[in-house]
C-alpha atoms as a PDB file:
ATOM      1  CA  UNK A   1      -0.937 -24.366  -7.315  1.00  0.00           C
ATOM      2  CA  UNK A   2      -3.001 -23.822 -10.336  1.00  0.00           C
ATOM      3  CA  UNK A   3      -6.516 -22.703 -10.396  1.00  0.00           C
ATOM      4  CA  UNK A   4      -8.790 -23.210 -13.823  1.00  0.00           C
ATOM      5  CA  UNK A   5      -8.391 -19.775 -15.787  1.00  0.00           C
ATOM      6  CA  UNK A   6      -5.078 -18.626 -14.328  1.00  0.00           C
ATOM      7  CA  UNK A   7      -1.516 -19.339 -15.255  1.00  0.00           C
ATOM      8  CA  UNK A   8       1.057 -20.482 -12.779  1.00  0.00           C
ATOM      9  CA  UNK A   9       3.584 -17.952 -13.113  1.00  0.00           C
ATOM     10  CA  UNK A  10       2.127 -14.662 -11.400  1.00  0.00           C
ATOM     11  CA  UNK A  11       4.315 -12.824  -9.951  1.00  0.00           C
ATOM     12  CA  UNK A  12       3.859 -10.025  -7.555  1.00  0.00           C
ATOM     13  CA  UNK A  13       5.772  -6.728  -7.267  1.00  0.00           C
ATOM     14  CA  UNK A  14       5.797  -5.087  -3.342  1.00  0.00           C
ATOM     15  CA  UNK A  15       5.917  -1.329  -3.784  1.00  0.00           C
ATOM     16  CA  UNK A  16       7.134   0.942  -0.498  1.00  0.00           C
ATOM     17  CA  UNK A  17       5.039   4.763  -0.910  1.00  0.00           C
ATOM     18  CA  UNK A  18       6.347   6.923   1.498  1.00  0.00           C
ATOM     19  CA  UNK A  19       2.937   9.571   2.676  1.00  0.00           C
ATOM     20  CA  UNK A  20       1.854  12.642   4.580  1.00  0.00           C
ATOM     21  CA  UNK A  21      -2.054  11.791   4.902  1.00  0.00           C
ATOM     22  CA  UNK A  22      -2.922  15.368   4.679  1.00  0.00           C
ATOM     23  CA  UNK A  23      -1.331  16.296   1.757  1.00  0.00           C
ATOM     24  CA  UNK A  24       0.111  13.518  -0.522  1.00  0.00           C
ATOM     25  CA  UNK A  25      -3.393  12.378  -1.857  1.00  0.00           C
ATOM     26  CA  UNK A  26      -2.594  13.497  -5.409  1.00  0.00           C
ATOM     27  CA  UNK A  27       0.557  11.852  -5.696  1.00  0.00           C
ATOM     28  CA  UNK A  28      -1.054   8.317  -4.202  1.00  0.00           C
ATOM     29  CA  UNK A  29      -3.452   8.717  -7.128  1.00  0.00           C
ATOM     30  CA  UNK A  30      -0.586   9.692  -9.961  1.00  0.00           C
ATOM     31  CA  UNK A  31       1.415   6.582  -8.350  1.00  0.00           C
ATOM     32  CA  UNK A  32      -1.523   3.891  -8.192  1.00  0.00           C
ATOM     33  CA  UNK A  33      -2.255   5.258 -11.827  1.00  0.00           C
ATOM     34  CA  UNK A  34       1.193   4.914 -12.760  1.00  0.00           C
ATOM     35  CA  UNK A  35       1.402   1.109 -12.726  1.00  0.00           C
ATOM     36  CA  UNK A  36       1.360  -1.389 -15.223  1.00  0.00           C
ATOM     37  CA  UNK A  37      -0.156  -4.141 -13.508  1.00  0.00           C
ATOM     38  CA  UNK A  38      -3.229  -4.878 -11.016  1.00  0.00           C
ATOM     39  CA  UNK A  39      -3.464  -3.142  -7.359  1.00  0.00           C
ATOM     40  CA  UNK A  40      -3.756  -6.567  -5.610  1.00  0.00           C
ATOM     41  CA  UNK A  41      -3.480  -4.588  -2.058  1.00  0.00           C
ATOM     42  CA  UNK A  42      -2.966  -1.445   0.044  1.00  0.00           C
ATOM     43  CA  UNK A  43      -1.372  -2.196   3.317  1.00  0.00           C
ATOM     44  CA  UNK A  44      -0.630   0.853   5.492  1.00  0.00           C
ATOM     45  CA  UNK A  45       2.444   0.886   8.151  1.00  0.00           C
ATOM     46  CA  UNK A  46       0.905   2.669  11.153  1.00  0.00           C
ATOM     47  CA  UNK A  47       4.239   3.967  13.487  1.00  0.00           C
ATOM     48  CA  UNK A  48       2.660   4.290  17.409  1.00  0.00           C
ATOM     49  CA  UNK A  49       5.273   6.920  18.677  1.00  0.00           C
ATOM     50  CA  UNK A  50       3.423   9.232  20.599  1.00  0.00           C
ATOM     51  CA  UNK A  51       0.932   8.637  24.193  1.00  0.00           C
ATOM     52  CA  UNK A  52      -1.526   9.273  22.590  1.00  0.00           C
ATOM     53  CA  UNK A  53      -1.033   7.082  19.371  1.00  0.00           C
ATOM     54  CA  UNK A  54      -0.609   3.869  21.483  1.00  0.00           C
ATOM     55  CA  UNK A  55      -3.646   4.448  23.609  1.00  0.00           C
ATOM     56  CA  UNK A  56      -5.640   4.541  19.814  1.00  0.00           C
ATOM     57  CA  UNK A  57      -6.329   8.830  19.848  1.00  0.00           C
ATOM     58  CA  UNK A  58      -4.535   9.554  16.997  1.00  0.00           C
ATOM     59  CA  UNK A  59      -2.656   7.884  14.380  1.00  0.00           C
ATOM     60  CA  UNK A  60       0.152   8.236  11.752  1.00  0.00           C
ATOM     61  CA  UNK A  61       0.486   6.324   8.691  1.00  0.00           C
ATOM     62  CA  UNK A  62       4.099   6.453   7.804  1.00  0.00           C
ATOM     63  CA  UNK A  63       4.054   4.573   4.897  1.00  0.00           C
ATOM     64  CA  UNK A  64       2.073   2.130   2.484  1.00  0.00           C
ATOM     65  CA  UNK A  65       2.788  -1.339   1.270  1.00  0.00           C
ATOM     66  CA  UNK A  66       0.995  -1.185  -2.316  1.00  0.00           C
ATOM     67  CA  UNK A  67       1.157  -4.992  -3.734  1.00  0.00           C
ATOM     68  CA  UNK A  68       0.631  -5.440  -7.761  1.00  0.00           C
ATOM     69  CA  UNK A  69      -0.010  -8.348  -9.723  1.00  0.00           C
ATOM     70  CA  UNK A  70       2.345  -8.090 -12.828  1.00  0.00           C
END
């Protein structure tokens, strides 16, 4: 499909970040700034492991899906 004003071969790249919430903050930003093309989306993987986490108290983010437009 081609829409007026874009080209029809973008390609997306799927990047895997591997995060600590609490302390990995800098290292998101030094990543995100890090790449050549557009942050398209940020798509966090949310592991339920714990009582607690599946009843919606508390939650980990293990990792984030970080999709960029090349």
């Amino acid at each position: 499909m081609v829409r007026k004003g874009r080209t029809a071969d973008v390609s997306y790249r799927v990047h895997r970040f591997d995060i600590d919430m609490e302390k990995d903050a800098s290292r998101l930003e030094a990543f995100l700034n890090g790449l050549s093309g557009e942050v398209v989306a940020i798509i966090p993987h949310i592991k339920k492991t714990t009582l607690a986490q599946i009843y919606g108290v508390t939650r980990k983010v293990d990792f984030l899906l970080v999709v960029e437009r090349a």
